[in-house]
C-alpha atoms as a PDB file:
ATOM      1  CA  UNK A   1       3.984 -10.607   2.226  1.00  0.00           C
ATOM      2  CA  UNK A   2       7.428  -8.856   2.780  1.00  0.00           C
ATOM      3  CA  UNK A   3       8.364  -6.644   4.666  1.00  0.00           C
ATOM      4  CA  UNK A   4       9.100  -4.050   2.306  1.00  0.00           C
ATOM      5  CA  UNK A   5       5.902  -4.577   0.042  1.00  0.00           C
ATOM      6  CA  UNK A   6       3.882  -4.141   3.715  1.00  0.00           C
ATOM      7  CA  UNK A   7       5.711  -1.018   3.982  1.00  0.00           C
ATOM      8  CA  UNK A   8       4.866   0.087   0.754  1.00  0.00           C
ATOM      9  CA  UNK A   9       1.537  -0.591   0.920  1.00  0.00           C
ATOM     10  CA  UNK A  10       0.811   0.449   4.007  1.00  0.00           C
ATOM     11  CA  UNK A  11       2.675   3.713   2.776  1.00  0.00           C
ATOM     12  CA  UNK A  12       0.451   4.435  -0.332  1.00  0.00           C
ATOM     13  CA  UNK A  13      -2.839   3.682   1.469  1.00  0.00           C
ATOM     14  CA  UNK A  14      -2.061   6.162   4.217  1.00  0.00           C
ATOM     15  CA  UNK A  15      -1.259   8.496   1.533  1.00  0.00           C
ATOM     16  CA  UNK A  16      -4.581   7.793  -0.889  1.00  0.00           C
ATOM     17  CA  UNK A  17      -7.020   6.915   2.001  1.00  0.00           C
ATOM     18  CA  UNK A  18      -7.784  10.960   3.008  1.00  0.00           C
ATOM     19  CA  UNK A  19      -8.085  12.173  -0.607  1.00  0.00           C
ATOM     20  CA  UNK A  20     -10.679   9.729  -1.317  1.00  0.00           C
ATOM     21  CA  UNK A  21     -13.247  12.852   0.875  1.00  0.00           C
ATOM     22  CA  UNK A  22     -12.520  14.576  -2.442  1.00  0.00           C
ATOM     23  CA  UNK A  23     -13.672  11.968  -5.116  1.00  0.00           C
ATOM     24  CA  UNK A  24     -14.014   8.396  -5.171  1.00  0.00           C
ATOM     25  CA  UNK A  25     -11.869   6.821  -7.838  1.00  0.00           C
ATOM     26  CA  UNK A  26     -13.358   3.326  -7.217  1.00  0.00           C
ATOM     27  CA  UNK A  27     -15.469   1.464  -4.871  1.00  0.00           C
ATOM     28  CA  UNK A  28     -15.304   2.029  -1.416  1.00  0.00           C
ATOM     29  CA  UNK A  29     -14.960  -2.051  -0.718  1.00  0.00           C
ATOM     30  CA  UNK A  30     -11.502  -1.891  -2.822  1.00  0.00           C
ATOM     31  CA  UNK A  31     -10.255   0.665  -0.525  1.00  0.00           C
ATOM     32  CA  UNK A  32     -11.589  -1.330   3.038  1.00  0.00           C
ATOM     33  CA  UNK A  33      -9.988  -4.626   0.833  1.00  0.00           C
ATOM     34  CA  UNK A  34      -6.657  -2.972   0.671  1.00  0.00           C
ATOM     35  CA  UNK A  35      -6.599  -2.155   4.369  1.00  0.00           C
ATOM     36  CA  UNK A  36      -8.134  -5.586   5.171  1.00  0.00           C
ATOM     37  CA  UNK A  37      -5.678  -7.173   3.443  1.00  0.00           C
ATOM     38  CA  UNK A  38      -3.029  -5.969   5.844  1.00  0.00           C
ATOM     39  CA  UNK A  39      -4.227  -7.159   8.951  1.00  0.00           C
ATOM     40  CA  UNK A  40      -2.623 -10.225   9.323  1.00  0.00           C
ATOM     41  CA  UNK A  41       1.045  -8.868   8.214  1.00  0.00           C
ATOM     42  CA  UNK A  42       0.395  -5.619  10.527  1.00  0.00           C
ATOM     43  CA  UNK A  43       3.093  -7.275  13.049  1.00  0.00           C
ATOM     44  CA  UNK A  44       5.819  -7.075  10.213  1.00  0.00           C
ATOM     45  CA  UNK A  45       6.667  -3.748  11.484  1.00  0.00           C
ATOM     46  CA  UNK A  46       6.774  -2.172  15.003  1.00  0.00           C
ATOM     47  CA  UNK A  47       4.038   0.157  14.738  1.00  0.00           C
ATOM     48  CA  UNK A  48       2.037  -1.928  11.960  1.00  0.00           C
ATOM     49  CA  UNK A  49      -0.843  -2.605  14.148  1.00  0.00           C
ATOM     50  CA  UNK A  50      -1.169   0.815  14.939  1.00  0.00           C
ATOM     51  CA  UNK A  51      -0.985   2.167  11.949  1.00  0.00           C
ATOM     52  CA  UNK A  52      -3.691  -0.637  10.524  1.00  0.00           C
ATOM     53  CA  UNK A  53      -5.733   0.299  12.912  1.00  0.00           C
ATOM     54  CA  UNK A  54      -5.332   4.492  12.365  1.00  0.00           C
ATOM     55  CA  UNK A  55      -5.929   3.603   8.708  1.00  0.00           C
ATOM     56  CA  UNK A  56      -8.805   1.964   9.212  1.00  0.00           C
ATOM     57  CA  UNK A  57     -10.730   4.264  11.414  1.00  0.00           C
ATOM     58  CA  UNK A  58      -9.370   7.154   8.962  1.00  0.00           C
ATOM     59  CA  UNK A  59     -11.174   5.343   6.054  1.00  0.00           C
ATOM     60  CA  UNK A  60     -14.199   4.646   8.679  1.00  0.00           C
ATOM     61  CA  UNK A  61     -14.351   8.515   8.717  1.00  0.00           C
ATOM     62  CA  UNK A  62     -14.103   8.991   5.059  1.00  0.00           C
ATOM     63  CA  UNK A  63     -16.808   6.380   3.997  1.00  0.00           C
ATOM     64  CA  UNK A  64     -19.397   7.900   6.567  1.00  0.00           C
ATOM     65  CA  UNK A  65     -18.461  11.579   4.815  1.00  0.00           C
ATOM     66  CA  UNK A  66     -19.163  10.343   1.416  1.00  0.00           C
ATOM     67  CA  UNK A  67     -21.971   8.114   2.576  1.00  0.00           C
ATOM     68  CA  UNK A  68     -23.161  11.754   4.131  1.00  0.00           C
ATOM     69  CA  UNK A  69     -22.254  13.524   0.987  1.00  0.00           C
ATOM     70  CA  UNK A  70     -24.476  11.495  -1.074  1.00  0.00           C
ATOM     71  CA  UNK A  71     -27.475  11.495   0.675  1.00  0.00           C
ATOM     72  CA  UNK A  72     -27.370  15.360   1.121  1.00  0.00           C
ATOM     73  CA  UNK A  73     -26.856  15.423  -2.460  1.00  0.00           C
ATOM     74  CA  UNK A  74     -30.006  13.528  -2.861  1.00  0.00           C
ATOM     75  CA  UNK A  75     -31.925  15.402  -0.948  1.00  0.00           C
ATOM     76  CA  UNK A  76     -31.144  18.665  -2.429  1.00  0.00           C
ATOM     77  CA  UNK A  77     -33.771  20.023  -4.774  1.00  0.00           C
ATOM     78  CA  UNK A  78     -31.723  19.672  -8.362  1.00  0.00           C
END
């Protein structure tokens, strides 16, 4: 992977990654894919390992809130 498409990916996922608390366009393995994927190119850029790493604990926080979401949605009366 180039540099540039790291960049750019790295860029969208940051950007898509928090609005996923607000609805879940797809699956939530797509989304940990797409960070995965990234892991071995993260030392393409200076601060790519760091900002793997933020992404993934951001998306660590967003999966347990929908996880969360969903079971207190099944537990409310309906």
């Amino acid at each position: 992977m180039a540099r540039y498409q790291f960049e750019g990916d790295l860029t969208h996922l940051e950007r898509i990654i928090p609005l996923l608390v607000h609805g879940n366009p797809l699956a939530l393995a797509y989304w940990r894919r797409r960070i995965s994927s990234l892991s071995p190119q993260q030392s393409l850029l200076p601060d790519g390992t760091r900002r793997v790493t933020r992404l993934l604990n951001v998306f660590d926080e967003v999966e347990r809130a929908l996880i969360s979401g969903k079971a207190t949605a099944r537990r409310s009366p309906g």
